[in-house]
C-alpha atoms as a PDB file:
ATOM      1  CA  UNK A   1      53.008 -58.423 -80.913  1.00  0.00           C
ATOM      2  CA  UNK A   2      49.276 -57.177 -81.483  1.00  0.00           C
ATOM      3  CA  UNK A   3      48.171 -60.404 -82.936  1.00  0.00           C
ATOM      4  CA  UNK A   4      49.243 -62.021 -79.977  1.00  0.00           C
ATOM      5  CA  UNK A   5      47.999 -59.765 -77.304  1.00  0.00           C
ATOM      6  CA  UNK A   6      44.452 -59.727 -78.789  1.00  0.00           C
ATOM      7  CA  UNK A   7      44.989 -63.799 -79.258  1.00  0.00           C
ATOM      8  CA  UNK A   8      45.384 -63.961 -75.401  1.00  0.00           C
ATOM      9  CA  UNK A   9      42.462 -61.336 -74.590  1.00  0.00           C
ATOM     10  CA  UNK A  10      40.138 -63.421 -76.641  1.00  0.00           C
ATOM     11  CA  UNK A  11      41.625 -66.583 -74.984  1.00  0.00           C
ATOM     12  CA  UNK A  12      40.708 -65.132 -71.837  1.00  0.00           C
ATOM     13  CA  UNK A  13      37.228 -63.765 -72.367  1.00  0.00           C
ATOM     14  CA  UNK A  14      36.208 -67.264 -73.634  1.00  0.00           C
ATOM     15  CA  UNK A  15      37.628 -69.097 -70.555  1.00  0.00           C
ATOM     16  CA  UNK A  16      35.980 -66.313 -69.011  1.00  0.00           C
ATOM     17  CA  UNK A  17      32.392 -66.746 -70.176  1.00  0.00           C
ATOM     18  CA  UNK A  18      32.889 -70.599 -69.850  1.00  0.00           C
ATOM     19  CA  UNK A  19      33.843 -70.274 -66.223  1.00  0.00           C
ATOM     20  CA  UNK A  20      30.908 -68.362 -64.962  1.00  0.00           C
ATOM     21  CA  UNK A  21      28.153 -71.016 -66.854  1.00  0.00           C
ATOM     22  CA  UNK A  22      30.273 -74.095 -65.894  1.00  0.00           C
ATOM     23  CA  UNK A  23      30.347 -72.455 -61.775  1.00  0.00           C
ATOM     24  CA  UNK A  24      26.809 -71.658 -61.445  1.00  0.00           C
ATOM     25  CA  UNK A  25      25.164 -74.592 -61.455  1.00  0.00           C
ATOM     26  CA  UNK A  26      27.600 -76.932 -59.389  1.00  0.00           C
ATOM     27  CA  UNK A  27      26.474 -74.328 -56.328  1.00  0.00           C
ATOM     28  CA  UNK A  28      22.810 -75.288 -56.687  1.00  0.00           C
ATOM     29  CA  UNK A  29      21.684 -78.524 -54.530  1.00  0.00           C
ATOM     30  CA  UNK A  30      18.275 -78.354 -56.357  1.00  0.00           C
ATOM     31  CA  UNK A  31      17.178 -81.422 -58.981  1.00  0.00           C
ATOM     32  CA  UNK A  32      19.153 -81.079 -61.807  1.00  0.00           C
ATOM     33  CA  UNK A  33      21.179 -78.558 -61.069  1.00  0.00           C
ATOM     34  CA  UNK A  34      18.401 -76.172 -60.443  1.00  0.00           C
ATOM     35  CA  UNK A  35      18.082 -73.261 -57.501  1.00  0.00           C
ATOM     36  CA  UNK A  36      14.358 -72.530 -57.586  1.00  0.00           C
ATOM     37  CA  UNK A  37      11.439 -74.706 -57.104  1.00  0.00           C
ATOM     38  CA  UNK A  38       7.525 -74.581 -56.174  1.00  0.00           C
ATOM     39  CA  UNK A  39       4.838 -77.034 -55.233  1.00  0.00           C
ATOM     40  CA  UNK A  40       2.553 -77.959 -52.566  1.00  0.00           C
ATOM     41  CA  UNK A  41       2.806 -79.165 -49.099  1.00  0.00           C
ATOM     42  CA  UNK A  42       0.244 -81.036 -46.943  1.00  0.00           C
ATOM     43  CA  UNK A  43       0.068 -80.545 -43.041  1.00  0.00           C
ATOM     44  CA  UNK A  44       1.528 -77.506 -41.223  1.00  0.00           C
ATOM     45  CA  UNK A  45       0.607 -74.994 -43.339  1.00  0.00           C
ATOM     46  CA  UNK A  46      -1.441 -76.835 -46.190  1.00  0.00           C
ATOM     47  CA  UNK A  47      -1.082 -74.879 -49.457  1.00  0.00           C
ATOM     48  CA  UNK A  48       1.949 -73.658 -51.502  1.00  0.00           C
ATOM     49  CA  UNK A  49       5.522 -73.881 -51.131  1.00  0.00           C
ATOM     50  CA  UNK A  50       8.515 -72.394 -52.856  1.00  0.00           C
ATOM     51  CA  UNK A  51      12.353 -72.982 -51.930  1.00  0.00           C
ATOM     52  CA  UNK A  52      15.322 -71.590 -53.107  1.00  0.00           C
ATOM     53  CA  UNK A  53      18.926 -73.080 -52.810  1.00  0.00           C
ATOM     54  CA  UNK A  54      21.311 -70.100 -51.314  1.00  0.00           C
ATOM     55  CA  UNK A  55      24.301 -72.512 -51.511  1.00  0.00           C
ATOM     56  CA  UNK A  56      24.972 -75.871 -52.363  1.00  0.00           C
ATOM     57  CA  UNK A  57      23.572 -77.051 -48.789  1.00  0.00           C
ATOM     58  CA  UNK A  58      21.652 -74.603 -47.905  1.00  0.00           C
ATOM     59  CA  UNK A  59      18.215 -73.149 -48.779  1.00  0.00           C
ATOM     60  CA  UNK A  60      15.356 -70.398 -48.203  1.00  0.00           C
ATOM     61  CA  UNK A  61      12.014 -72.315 -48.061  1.00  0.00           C
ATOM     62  CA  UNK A  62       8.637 -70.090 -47.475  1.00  0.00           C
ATOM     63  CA  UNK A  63       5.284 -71.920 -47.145  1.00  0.00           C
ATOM     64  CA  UNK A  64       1.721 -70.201 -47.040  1.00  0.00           C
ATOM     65  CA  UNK A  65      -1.617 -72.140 -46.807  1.00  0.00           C
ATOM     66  CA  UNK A  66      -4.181 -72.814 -44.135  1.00  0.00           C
ATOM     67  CA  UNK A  67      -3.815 -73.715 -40.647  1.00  0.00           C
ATOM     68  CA  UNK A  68      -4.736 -74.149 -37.105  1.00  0.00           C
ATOM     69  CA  UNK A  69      -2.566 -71.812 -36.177  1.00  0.00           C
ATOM     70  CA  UNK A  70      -4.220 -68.584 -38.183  1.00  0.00           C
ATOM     71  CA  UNK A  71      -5.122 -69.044 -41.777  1.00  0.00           C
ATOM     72  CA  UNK A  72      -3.337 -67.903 -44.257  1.00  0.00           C
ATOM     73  CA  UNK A  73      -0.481 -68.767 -42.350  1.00  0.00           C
ATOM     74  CA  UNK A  74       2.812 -67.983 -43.384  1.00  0.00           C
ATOM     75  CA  UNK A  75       5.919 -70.330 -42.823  1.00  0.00           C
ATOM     76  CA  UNK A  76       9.980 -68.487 -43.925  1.00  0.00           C
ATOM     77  CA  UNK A  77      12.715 -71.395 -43.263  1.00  0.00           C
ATOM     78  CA  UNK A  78      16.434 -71.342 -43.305  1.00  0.00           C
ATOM     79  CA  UNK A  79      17.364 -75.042 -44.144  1.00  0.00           C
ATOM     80  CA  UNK A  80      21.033 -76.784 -43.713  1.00  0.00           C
ATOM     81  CA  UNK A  81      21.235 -79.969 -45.558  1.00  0.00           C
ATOM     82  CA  UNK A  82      23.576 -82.798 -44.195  1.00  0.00           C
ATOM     83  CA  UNK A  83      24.352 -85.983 -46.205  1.00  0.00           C
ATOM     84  CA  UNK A  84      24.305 -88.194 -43.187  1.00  0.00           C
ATOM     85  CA  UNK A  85      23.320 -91.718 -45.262  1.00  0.00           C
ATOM     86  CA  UNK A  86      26.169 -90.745 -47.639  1.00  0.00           C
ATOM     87  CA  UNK A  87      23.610 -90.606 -50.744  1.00  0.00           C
ATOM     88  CA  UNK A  88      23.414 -88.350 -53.545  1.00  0.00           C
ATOM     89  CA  UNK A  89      19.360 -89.117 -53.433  1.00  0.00           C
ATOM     90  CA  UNK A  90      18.393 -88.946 -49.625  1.00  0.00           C
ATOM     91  CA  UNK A  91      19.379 -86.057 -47.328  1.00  0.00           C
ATOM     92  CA  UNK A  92      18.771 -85.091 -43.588  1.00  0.00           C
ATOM     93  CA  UNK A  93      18.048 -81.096 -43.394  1.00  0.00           C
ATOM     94  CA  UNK A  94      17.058 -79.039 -40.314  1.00  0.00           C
ATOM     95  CA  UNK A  95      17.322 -75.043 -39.752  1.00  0.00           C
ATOM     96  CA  UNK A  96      14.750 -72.381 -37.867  1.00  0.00           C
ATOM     97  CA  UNK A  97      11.722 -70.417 -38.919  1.00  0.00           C
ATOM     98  CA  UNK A  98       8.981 -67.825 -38.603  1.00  0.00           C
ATOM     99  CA  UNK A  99       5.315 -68.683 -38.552  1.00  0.00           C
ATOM    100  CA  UNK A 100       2.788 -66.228 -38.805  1.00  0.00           C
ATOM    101  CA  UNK A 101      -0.526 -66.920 -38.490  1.00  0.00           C
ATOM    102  CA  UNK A 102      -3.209 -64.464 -39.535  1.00  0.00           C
ATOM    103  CA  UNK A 103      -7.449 -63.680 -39.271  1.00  0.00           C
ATOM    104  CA  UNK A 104      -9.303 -66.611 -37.273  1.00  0.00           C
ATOM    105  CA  UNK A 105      -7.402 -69.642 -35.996  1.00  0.00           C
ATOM    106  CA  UNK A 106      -7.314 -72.157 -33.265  1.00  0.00           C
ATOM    107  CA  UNK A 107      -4.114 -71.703 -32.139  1.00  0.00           C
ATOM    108  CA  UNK A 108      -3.327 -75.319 -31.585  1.00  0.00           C
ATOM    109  CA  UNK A 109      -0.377 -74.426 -28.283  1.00  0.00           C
ATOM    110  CA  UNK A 110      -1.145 -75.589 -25.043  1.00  0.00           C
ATOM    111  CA  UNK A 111      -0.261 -72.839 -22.402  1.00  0.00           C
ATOM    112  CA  UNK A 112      -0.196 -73.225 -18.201  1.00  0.00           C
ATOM    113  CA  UNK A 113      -1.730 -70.947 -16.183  1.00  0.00           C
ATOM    114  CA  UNK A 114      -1.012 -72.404 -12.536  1.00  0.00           C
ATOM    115  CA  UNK A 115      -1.999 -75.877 -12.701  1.00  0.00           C
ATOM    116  CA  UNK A 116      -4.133 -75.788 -15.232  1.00  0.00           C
ATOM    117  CA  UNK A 117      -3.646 -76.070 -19.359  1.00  0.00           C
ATOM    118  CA  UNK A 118      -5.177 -74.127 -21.387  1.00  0.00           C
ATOM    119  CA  UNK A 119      -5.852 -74.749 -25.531  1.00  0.00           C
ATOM    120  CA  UNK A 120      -5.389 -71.521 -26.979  1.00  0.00           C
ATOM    121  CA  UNK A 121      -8.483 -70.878 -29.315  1.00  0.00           C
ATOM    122  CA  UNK A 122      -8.876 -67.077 -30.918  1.00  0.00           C
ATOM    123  CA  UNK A 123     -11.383 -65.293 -33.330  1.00  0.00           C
ATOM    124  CA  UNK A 124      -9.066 -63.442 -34.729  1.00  0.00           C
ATOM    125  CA  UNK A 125      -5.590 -61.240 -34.023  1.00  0.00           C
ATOM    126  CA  UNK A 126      -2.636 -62.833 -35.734  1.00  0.00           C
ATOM    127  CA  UNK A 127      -0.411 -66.090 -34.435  1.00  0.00           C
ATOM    128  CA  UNK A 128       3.415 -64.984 -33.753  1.00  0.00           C
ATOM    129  CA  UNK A 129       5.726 -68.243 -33.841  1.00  0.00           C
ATOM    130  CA  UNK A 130       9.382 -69.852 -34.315  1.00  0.00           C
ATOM    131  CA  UNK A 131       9.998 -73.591 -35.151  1.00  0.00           C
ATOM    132  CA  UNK A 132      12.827 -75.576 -35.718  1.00  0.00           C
ATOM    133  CA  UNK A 133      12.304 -78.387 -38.368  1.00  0.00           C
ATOM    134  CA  UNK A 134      14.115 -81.263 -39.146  1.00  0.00           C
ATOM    135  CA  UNK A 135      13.193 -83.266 -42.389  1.00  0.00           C
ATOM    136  CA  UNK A 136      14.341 -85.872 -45.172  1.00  0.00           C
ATOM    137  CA  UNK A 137      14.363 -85.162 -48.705  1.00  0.00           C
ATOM    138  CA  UNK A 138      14.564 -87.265 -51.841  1.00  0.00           C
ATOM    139  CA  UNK A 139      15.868 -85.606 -55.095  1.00  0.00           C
ATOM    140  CA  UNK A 140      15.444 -88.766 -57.441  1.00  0.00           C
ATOM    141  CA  UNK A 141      18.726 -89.110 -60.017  1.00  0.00           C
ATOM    142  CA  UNK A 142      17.348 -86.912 -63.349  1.00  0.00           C
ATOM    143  CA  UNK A 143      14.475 -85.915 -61.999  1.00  0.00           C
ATOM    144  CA  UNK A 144      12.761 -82.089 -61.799  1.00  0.00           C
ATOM    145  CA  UNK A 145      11.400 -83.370 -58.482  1.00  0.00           C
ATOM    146  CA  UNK A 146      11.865 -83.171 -54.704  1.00  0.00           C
ATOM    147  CA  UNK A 147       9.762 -85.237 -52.258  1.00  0.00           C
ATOM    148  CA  UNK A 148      10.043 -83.982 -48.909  1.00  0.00           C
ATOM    149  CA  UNK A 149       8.939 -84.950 -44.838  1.00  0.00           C
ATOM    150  CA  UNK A 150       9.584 -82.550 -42.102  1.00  0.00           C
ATOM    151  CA  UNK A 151       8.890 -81.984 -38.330  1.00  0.00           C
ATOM    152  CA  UNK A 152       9.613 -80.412 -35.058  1.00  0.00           C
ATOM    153  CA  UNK A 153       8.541 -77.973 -32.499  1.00  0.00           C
ATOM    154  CA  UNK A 154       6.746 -74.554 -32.828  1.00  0.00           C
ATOM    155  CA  UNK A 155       6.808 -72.495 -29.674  1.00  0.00           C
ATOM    156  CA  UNK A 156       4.117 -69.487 -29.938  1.00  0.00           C
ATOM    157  CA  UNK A 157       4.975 -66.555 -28.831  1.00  0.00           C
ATOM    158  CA  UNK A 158       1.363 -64.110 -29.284  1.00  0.00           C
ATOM    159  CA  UNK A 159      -0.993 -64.278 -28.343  1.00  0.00           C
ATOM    160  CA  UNK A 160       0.074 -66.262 -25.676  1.00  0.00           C
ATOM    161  CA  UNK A 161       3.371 -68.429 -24.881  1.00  0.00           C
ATOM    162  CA  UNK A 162       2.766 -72.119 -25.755  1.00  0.00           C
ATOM    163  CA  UNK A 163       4.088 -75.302 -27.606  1.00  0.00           C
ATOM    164  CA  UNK A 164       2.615 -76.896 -30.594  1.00  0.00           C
ATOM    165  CA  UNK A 165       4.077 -79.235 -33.111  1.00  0.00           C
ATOM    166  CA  UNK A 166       4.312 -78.955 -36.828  1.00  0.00           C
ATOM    167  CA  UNK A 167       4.324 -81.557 -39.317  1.00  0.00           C
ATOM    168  CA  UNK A 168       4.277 -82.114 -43.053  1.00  0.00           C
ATOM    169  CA  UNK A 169       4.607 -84.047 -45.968  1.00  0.00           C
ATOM    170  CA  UNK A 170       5.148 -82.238 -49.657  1.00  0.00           C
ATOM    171  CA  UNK A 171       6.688 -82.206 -53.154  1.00  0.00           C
ATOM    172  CA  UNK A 172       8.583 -79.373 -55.102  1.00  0.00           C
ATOM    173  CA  UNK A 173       8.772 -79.245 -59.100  1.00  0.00           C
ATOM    174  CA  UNK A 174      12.352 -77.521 -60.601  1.00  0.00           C
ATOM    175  CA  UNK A 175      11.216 -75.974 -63.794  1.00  0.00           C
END
């Protein structure tokens, strides 16, 4: 009776143990399996960019680099991906953000003020913003890489309301 009750414990620590490394990386959308990746991006903000897979279709993306907007600026992204051309390469992903923009910056968001527009241009102060993106990403097959192309609207909020657009081009590497 002991032989077999310790039999079935060890049984079930190994399928156990074999469980939680064959679960963890099926969650992860990233290249190869991966959750965490870092490279750079050019265009709105030009400079550095990190993402991290949450859940197998979604992800927390944060960019920092230069821009009109306030330099450093500071991007932090919730994506949702979406395998609308039914492709285990190519998806569709959109979700909102924050943009911060910080020290001197031309503002780049037109603004009314009775009939007449305004381009917002400060010395200083920091750059308040939200954005929705939508973009296309590659993940070639066996590959530690993810090309990426993303766009959409960024409505300021200080130091003055206005609408700008953001756009960028970039590519992550999965260690």
């Amino acid at each position: 009776m002991k032989k077999n009750l310790k039999h079935h414990i060890s049984l079930l620590a190994v399928l156990l143990t074999m469980s939680v490394f064959t679960v963890s990386p099926i969650w992860s959308q990233g290249p190869l399996g991966r959750q965490f990746g870092f490279g750079i991006t050019l265009g709105d903000p030009l400079g550095g960019t990190i993402k991290y897979w949450t859940a197998q279709n979604e992800a927390l993306v944060a960019d920092i680099g230069g821009d009109y907007f306030g330099s450093p600026r500071l991007d932090i992204d919730y994506y949702w991906h979406f395998n609308a051309f039914n492709s285990s390469v190519v998806k569709l992903y959109a979700g909102p953000g924050l943009a911060l923009g910080f020290g001197d910056g031309n503002y780049g968001l037109w603004y009314s003020h009775g009939h007449d527009y305004y381009f917002i241009r400060d010395n200083g102060g920091t750059g308040v913003g939200v954005h929705v993106l939508i973009g296309l990403n590659i993940i070639p097959r066996r590959s530690p890489i993810e090309i990426y192309a993303e766009f959409g609207p960024l409505i300021g909020i200080t130091p003055a309301f206005g609408a700008s657009f953001d756009a960028a081009l970039g590519i992550r590497f999965y260690p």
